[in-house]
PDB file of N, CA and C in Angstrom:
ATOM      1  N   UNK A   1      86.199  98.467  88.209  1.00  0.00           N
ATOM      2  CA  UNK A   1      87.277  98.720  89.142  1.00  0.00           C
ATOM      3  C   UNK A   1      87.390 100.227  89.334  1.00  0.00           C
ATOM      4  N   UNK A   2      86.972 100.730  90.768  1.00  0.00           N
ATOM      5  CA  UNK A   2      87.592 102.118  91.122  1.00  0.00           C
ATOM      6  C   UNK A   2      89.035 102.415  90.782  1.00  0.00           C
ATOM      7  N   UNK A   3      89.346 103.306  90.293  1.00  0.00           N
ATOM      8  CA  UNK A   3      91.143 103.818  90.709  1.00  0.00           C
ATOM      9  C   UNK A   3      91.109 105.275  91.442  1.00  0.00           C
ATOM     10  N   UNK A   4      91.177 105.404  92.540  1.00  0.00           N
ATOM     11  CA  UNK A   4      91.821 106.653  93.564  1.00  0.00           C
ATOM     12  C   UNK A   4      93.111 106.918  93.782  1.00  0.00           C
ATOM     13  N   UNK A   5      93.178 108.392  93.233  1.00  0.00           N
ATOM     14  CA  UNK A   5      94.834 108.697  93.318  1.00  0.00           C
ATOM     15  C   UNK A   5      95.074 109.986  94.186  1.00  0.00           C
ATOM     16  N   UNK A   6      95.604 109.677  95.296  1.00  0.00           N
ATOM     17  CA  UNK A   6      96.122 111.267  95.958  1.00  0.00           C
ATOM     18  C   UNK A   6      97.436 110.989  96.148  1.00  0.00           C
ATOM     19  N   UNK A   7      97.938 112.762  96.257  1.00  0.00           N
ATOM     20  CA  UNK A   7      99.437 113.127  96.734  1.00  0.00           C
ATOM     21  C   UNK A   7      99.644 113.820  97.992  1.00  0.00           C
ATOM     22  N   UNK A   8     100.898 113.850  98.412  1.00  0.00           N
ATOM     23  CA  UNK A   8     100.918 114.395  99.342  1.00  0.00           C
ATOM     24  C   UNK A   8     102.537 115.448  99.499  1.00  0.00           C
ATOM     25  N   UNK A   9     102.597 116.487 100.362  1.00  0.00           N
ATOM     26  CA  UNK A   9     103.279 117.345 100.271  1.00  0.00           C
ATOM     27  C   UNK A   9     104.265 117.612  98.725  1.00  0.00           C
ATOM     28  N   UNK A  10     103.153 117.700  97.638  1.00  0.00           N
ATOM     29  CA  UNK A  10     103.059 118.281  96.504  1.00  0.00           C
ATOM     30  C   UNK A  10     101.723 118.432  95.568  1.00  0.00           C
ATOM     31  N   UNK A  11     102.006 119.345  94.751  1.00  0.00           N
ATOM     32  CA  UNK A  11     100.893 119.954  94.146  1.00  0.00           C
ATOM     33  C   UNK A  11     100.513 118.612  93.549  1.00  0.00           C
ATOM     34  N   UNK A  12      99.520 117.450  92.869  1.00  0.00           N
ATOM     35  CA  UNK A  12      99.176 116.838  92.315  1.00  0.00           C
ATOM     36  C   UNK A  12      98.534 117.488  90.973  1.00  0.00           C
ATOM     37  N   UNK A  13      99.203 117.018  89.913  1.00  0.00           N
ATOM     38  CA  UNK A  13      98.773 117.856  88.226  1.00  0.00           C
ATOM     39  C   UNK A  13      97.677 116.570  87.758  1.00  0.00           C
ATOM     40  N   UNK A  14      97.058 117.512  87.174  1.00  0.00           N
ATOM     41  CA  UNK A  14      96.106 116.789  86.635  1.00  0.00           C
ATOM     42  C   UNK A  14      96.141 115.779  86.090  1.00  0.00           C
ATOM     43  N   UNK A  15      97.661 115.765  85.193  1.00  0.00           N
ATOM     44  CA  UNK A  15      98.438 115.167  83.917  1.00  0.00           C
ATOM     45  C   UNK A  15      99.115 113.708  84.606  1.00  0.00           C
ATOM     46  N   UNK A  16      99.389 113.874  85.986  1.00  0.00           N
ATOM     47  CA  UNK A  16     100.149 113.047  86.493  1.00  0.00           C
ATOM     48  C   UNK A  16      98.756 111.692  87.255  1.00  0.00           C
ATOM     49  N   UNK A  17      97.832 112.572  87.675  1.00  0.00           N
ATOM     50  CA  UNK A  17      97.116 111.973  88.123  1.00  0.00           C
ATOM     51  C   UNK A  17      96.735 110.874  86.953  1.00  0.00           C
ATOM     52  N   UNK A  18      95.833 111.668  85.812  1.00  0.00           N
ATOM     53  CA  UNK A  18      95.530 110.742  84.798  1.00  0.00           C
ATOM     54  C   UNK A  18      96.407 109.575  84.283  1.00  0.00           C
ATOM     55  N   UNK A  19      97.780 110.047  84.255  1.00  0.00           N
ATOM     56  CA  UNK A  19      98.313 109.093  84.403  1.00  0.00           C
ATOM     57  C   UNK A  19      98.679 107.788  85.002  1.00  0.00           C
ATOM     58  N   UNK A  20      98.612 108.254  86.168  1.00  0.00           N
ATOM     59  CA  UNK A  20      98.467 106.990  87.251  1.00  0.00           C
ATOM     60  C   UNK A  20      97.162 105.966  87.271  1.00  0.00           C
ATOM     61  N   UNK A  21      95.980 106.892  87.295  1.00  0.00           N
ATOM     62  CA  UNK A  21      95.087 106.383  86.705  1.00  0.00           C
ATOM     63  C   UNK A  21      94.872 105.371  85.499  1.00  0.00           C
ATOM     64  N   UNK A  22      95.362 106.239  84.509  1.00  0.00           N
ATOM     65  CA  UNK A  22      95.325 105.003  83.026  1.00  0.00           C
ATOM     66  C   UNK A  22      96.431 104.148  83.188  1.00  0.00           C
ATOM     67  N   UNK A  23      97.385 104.399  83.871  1.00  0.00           N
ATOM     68  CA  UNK A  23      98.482 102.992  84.063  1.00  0.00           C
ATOM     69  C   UNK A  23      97.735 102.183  84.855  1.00  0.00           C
ATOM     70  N   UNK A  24      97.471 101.999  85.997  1.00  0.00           N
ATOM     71  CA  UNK A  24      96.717 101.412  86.395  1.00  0.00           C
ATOM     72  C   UNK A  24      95.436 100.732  86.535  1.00  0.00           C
ATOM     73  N   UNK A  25      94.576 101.229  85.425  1.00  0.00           N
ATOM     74  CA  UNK A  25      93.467 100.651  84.609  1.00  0.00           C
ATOM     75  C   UNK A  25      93.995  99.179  83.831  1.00  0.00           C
ATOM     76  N   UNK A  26      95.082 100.271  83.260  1.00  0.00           N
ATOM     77  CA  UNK A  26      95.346  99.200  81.786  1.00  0.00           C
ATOM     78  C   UNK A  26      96.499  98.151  82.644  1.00  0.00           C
ATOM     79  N   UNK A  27      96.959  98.289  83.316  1.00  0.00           N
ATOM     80  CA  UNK A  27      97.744  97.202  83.920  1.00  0.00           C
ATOM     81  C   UNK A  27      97.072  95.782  84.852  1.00  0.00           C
ATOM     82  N   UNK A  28      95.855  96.115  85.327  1.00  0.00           N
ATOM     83  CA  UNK A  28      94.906  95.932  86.330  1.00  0.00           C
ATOM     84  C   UNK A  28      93.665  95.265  85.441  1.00  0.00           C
ATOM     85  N   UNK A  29      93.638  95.498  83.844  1.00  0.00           N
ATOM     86  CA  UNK A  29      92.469  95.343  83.383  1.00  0.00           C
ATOM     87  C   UNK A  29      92.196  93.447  83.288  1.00  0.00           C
ATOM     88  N   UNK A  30      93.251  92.986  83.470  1.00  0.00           N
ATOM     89  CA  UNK A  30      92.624  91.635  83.488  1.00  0.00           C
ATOM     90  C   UNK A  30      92.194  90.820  84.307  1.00  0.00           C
ATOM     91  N   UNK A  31      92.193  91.697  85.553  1.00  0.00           N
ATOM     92  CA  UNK A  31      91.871  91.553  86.868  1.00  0.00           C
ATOM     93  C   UNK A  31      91.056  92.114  87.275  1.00  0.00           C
ATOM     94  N   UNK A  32      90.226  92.900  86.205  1.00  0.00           N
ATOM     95  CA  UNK A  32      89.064  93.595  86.803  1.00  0.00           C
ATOM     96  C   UNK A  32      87.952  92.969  87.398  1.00  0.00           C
ATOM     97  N   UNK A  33      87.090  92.144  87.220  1.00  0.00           N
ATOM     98  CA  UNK A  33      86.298  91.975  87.697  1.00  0.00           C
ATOM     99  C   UNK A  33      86.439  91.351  89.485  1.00  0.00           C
ATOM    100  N   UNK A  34      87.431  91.060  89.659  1.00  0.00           N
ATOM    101  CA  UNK A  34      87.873  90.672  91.004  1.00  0.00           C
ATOM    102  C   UNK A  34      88.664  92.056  91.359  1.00  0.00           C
ATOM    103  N   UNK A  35      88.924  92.679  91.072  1.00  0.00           N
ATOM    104  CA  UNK A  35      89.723  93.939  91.552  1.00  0.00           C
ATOM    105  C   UNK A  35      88.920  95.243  91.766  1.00  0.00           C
ATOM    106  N   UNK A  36      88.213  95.107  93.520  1.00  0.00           N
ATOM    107  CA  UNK A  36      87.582  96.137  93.606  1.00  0.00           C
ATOM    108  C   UNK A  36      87.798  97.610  93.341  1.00  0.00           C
ATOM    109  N   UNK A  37      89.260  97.932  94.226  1.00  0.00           N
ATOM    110  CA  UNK A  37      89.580  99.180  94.345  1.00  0.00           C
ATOM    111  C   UNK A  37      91.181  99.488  94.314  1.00  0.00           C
ATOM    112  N   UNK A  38      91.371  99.912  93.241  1.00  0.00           N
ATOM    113  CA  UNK A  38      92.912 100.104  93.413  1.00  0.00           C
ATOM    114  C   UNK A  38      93.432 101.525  93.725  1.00  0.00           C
ATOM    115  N   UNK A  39      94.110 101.707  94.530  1.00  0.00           N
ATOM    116  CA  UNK A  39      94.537 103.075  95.331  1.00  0.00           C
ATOM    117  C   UNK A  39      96.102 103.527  95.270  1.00  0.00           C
ATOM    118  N   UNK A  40      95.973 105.013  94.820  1.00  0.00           N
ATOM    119  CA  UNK A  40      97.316 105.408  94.210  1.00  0.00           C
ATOM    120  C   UNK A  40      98.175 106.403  95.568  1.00  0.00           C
ATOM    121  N   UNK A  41      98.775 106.546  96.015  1.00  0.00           N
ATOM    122  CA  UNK A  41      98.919 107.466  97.371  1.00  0.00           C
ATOM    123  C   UNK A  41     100.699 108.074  96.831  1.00  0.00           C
ATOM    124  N   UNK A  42     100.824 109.203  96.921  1.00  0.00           N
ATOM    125  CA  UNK A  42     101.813 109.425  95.863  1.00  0.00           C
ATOM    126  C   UNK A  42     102.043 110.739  96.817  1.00  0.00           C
ATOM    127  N   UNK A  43     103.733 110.672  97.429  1.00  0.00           N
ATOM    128  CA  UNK A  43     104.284 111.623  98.498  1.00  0.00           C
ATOM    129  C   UNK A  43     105.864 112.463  97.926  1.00  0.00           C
ATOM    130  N   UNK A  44     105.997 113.352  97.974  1.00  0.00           N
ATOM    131  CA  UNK A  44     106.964 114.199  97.714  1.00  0.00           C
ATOM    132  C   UNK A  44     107.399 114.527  99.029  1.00  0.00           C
ATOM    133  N   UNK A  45     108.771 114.050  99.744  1.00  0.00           N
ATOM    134  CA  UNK A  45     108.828 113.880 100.951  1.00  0.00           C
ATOM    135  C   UNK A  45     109.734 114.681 101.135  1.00  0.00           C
ATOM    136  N   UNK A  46     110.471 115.219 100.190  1.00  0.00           N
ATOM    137  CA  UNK A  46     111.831 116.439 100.757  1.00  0.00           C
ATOM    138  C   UNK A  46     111.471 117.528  99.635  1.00  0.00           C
ATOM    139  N   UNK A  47     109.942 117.705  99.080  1.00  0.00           N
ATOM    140  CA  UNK A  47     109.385 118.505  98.282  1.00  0.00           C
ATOM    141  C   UNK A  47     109.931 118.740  97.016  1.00  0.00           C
ATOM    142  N   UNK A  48     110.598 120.193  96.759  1.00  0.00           N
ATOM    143  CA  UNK A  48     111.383 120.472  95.567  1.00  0.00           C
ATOM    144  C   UNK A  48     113.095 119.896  95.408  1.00  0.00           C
ATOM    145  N   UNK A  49     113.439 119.562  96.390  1.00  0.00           N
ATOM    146  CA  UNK A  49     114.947 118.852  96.776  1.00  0.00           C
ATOM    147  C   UNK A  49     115.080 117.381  95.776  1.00  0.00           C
ATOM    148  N   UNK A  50     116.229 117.440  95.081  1.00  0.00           N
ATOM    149  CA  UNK A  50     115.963 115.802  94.295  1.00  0.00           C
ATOM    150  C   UNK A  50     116.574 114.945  95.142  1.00  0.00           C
ATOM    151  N   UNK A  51     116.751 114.023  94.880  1.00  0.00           N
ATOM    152  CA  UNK A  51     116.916 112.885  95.448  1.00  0.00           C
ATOM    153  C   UNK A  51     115.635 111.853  95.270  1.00  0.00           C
ATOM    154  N   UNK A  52     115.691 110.649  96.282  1.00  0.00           N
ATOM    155  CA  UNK A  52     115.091 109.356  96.166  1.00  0.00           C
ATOM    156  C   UNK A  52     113.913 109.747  97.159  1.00  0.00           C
ATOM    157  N   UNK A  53     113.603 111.196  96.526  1.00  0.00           N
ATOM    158  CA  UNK A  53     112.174 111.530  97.477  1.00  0.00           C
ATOM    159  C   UNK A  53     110.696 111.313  96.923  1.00  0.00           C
ATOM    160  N   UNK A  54     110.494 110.665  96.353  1.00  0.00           N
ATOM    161  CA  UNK A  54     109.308 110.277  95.751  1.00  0.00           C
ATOM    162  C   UNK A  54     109.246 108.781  96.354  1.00  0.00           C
ATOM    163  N   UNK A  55     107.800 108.738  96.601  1.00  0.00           N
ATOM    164  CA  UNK A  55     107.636 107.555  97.112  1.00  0.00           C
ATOM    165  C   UNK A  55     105.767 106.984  96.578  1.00  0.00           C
ATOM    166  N   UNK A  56     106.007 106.072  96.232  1.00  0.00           N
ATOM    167  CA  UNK A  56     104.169 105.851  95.605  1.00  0.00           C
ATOM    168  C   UNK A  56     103.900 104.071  96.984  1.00  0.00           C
ATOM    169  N   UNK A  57     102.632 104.207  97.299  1.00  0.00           N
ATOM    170  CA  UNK A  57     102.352 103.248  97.921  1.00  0.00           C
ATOM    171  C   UNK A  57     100.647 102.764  96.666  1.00  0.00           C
ATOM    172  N   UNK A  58     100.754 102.073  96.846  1.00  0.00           N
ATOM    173  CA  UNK A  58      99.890 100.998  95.867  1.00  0.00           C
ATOM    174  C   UNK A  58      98.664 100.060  96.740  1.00  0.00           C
ATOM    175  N   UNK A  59      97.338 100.064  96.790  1.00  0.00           N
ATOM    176  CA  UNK A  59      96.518  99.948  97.536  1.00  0.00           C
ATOM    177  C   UNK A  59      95.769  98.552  96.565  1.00  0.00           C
ATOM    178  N   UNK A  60      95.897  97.402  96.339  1.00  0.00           N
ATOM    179  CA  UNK A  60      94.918  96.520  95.483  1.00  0.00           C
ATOM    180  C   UNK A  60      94.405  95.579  96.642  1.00  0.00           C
ATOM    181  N   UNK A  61      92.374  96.110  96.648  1.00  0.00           N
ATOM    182  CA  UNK A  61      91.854  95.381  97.051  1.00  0.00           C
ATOM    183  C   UNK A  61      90.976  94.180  96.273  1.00  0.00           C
ATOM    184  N   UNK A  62      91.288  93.211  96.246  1.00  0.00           N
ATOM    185  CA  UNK A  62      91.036  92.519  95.618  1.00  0.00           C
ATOM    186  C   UNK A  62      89.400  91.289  96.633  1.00  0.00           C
ATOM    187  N   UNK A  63      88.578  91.313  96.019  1.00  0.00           N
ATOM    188  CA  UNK A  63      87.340  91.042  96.432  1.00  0.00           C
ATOM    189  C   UNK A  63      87.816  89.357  96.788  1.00  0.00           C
ATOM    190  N   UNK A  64      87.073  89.607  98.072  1.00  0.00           N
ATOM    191  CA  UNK A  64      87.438  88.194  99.526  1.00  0.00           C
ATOM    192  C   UNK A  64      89.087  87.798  99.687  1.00  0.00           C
ATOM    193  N   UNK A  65      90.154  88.666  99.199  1.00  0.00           N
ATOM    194  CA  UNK A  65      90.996  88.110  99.442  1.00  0.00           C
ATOM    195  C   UNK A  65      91.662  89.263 100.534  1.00  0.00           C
ATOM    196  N   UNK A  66      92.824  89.009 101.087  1.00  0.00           N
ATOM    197  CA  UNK A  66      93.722  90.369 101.694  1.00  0.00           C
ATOM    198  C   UNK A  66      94.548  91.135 100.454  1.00  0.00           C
ATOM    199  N   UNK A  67      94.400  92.667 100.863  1.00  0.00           N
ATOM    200  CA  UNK A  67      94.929  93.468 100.405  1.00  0.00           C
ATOM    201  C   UNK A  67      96.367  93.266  99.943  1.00  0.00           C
ATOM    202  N   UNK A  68      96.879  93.609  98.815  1.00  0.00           N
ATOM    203  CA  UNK A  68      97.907  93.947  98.598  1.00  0.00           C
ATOM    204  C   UNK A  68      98.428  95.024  98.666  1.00  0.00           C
ATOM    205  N   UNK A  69      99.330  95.332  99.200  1.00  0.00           N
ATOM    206  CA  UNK A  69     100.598  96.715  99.540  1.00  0.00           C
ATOM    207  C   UNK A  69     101.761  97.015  98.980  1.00  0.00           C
ATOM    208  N   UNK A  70     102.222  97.329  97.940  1.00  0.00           N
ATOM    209  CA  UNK A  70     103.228  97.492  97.324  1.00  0.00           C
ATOM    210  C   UNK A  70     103.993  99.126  97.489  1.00  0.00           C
ATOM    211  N   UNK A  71     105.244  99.211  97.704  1.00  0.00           N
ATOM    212  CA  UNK A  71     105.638 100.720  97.934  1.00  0.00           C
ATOM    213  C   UNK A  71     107.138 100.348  97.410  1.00  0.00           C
ATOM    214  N   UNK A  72     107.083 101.670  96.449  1.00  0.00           N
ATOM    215  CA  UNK A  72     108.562 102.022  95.842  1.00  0.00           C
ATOM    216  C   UNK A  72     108.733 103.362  96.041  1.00  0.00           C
ATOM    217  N   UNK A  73     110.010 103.871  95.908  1.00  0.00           N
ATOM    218  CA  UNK A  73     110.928 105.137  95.588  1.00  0.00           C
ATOM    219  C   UNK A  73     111.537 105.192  95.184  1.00  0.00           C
ATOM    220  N   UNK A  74     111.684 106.871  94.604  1.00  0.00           N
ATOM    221  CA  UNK A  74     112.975 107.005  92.959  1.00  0.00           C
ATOM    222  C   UNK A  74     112.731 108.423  92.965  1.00  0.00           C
ATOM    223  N   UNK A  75     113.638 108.396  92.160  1.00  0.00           N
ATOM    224  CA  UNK A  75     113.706 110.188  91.578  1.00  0.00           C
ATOM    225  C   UNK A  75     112.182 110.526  90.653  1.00  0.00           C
ATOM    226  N   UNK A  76     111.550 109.943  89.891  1.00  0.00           N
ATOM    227  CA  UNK A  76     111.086 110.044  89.232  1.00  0.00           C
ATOM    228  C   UNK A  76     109.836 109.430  89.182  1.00  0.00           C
ATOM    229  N   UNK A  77     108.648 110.444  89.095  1.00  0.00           N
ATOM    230  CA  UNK A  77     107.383 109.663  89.027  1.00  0.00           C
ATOM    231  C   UNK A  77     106.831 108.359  88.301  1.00  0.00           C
ATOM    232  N   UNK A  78     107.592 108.544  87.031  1.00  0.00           N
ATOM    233  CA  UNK A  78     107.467 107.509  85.932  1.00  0.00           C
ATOM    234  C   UNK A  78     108.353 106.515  86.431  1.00  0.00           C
ATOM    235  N   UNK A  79     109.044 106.950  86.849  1.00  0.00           N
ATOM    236  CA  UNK A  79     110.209 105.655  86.986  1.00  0.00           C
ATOM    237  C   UNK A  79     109.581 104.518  88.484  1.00  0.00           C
ATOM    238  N   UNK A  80     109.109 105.223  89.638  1.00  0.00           N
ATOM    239  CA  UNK A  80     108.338 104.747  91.061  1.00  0.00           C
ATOM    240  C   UNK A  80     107.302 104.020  90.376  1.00  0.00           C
ATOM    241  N   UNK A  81     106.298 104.798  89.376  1.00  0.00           N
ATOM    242  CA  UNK A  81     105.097 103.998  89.198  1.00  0.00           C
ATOM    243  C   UNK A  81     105.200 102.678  87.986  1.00  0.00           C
ATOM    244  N   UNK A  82     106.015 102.846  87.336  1.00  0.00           N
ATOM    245  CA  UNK A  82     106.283 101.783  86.418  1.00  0.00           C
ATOM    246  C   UNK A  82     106.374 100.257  87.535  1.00  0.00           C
ATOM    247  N   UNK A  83     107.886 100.945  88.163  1.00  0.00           N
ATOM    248  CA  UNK A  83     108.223  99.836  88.708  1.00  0.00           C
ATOM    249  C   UNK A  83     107.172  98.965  89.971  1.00  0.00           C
ATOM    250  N   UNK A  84     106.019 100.141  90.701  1.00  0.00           N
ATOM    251  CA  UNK A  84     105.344  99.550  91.079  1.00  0.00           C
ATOM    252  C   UNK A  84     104.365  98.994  90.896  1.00  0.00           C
ATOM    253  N   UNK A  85     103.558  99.439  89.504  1.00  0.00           N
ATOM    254  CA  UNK A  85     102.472  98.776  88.599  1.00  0.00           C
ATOM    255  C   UNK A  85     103.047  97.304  88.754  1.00  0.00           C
ATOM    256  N   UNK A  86     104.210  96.927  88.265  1.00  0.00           N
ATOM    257  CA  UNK A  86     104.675  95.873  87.687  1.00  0.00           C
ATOM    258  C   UNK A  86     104.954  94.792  89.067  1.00  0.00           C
ATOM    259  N   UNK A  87     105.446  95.061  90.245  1.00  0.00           N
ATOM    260  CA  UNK A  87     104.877  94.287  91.368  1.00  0.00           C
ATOM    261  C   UNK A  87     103.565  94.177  91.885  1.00  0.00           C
ATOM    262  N   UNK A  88     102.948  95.384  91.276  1.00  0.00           N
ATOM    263  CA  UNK A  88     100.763  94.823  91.784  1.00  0.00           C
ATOM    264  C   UNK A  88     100.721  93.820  90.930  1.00  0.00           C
ATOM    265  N   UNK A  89     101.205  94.101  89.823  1.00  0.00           N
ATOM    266  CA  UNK A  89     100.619  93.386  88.985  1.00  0.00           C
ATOM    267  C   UNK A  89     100.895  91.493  89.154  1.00  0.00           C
ATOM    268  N   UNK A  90     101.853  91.503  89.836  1.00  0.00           N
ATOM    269  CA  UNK A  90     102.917  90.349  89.767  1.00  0.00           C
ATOM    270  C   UNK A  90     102.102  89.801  91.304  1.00  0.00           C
ATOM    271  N   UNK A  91     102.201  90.592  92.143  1.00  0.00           N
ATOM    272  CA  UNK A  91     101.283  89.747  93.510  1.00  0.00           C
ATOM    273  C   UNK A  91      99.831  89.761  93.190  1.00  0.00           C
ATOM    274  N   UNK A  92      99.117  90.903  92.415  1.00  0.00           N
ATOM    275  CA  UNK A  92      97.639  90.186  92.273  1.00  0.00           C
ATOM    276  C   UNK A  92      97.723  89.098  91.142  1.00  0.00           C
ATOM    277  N   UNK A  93      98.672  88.838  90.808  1.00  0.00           N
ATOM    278  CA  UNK A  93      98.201  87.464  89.668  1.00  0.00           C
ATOM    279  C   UNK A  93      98.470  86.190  90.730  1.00  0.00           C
ATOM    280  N   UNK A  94      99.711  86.322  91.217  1.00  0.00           N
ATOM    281  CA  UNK A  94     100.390  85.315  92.174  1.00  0.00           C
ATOM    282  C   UNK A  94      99.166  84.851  93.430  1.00  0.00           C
ATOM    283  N   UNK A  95      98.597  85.856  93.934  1.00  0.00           N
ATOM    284  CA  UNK A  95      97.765  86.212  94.922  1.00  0.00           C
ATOM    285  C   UNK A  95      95.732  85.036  94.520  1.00  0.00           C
ATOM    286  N   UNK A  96      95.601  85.853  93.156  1.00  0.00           N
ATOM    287  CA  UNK A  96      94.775  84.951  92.375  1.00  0.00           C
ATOM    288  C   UNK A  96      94.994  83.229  91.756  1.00  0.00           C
ATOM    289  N   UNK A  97      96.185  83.429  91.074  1.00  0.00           N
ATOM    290  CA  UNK A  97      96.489  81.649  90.816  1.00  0.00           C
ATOM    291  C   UNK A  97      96.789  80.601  92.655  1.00  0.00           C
ATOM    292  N   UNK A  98      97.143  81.401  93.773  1.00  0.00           N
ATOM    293  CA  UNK A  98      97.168  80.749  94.669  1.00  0.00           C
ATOM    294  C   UNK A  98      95.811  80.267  94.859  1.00  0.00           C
ATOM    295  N   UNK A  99      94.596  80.935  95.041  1.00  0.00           N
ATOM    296  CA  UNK A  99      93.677  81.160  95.293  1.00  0.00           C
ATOM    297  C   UNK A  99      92.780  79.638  94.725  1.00  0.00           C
ATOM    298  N   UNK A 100      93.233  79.854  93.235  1.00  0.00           N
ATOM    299  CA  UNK A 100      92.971  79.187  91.690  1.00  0.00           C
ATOM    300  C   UNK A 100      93.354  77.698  92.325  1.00  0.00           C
ATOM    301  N   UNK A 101      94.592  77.648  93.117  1.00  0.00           N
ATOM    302  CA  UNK A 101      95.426  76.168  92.816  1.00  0.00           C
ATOM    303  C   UNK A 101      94.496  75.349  94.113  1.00  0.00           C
ATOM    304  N   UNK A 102      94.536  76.643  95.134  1.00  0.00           N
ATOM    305  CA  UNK A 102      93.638  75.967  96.566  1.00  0.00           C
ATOM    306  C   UNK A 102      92.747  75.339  96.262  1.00  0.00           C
ATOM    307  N   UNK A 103      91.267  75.808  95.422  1.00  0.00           N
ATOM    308  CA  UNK A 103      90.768  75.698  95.087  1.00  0.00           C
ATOM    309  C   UNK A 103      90.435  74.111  94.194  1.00  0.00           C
ATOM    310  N   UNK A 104      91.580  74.075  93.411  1.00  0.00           N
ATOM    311  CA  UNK A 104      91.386  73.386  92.027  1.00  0.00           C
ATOM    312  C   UNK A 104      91.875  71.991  93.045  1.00  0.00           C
ATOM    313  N   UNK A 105      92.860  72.151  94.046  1.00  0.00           N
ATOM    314  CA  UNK A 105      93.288  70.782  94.693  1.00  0.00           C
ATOM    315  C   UNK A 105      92.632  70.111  95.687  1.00  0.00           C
ATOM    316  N   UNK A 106      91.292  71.498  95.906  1.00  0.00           N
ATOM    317  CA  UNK A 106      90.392  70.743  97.231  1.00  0.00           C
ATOM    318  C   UNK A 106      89.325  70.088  96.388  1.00  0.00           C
ATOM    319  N   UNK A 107      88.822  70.810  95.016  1.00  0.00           N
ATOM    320  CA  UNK A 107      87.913  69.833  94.040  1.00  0.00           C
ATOM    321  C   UNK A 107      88.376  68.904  93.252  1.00  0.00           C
ATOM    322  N   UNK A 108      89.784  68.652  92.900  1.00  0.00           N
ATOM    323  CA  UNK A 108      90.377  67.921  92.695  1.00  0.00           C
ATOM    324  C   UNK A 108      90.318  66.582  93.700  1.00  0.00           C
ATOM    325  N   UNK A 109      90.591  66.769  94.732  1.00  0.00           N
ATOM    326  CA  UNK A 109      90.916  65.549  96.037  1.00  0.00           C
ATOM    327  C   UNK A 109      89.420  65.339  96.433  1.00  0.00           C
ATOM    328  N   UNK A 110      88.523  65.771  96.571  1.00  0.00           N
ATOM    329  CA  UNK A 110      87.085  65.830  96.689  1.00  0.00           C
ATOM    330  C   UNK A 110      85.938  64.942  95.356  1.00  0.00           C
ATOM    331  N   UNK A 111      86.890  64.749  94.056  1.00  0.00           N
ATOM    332  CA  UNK A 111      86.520  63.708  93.103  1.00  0.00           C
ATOM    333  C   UNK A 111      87.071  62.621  93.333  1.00  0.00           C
ATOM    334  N   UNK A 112      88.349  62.881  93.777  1.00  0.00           N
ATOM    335  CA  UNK A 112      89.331  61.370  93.910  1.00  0.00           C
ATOM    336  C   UNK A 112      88.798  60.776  95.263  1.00  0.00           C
ATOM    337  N   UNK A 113      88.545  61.342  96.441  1.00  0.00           N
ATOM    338  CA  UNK A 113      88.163  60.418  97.552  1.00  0.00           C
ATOM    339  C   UNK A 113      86.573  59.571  96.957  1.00  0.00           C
ATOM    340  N   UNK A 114      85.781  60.530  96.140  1.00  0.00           N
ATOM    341  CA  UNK A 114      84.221  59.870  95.731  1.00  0.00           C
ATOM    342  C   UNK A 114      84.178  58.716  95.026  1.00  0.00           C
ATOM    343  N   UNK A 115      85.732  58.656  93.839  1.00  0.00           N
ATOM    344  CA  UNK A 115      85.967  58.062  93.132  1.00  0.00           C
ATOM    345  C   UNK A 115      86.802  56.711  93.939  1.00  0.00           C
ATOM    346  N   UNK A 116      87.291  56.955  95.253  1.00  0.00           N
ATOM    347  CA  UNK A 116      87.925  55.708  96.213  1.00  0.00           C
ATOM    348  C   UNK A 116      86.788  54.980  96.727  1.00  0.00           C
ATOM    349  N   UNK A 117      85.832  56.092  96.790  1.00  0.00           N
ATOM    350  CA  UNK A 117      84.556  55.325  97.381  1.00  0.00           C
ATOM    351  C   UNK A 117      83.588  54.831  97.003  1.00  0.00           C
ATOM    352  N   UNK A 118      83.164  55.019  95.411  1.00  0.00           N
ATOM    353  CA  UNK A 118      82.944  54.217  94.512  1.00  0.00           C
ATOM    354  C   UNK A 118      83.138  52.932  93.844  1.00  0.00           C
ATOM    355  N   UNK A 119      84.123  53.053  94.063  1.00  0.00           N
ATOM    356  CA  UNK A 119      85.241  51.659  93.879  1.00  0.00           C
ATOM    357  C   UNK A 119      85.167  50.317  94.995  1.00  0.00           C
ATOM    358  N   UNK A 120      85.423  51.104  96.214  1.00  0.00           N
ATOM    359  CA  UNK A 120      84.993  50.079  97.437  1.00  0.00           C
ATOM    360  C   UNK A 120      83.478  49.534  97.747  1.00  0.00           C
ATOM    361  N   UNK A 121      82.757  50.001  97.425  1.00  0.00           N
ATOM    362  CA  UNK A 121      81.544  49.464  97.483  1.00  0.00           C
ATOM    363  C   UNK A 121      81.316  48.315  96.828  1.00  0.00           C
TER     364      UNK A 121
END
């Protein structure tokens, strides 16, 4: 799994990056092999001014399925990316067991009609 992290109208620290990075490894890791590219996009929108100017958007492409998009804001870097790790994390599982159930009910119904037609003969 790639992880790409940029910022925007602020300096991006090295410290913060890595961070985002290893949160997102380790949050993402059980989803790796289906989880092509996860993308960190991280904006300081009223710069040095506090307030609810931080904003992180969350990029999980997940292989043959549609993208997931997740976006939070907060005062606080730790506080935006926590809370948005924890919704990727929550729609790529949701996103995968849908996937899982489609799947399991079309080979599921695909034994039972063979098994109706077995019977009638």
């Amino acid at each position: 799994m790639l992880v790409q992290v940029s910022g925007k109208g602020f300096e991006l620290s090295e410290e913060l990056r890595s961070y985002v990075e290893e949160k997102l490894t380790t949050a993402l890791a059980r989803f790796s092999p289906r989880v092509a590219i996860a993308r960190a996009f991280l904006a300081d929108e009223n710069g040095p001014k506090r307030g609810l100017d931080k904003s992180l958007r969350l990029v999980i492409d997940i292989e043959r399925l549609p993208l997931i998009v997740v976006e939070e804001k907060g005062e606080s870097w730790y506080a935006v990316l926590d809370a948005s790790v924890e919704r990727a994390v929550h729609a790529v599982s949701r996103q995968i067991e849908r996937v899982r159930s489609k799947n399991n009910r079309t080979s599921m119904s695909g034994d039972f009609d063979a098994s109706l037609g077995a019977g009638m003969a």
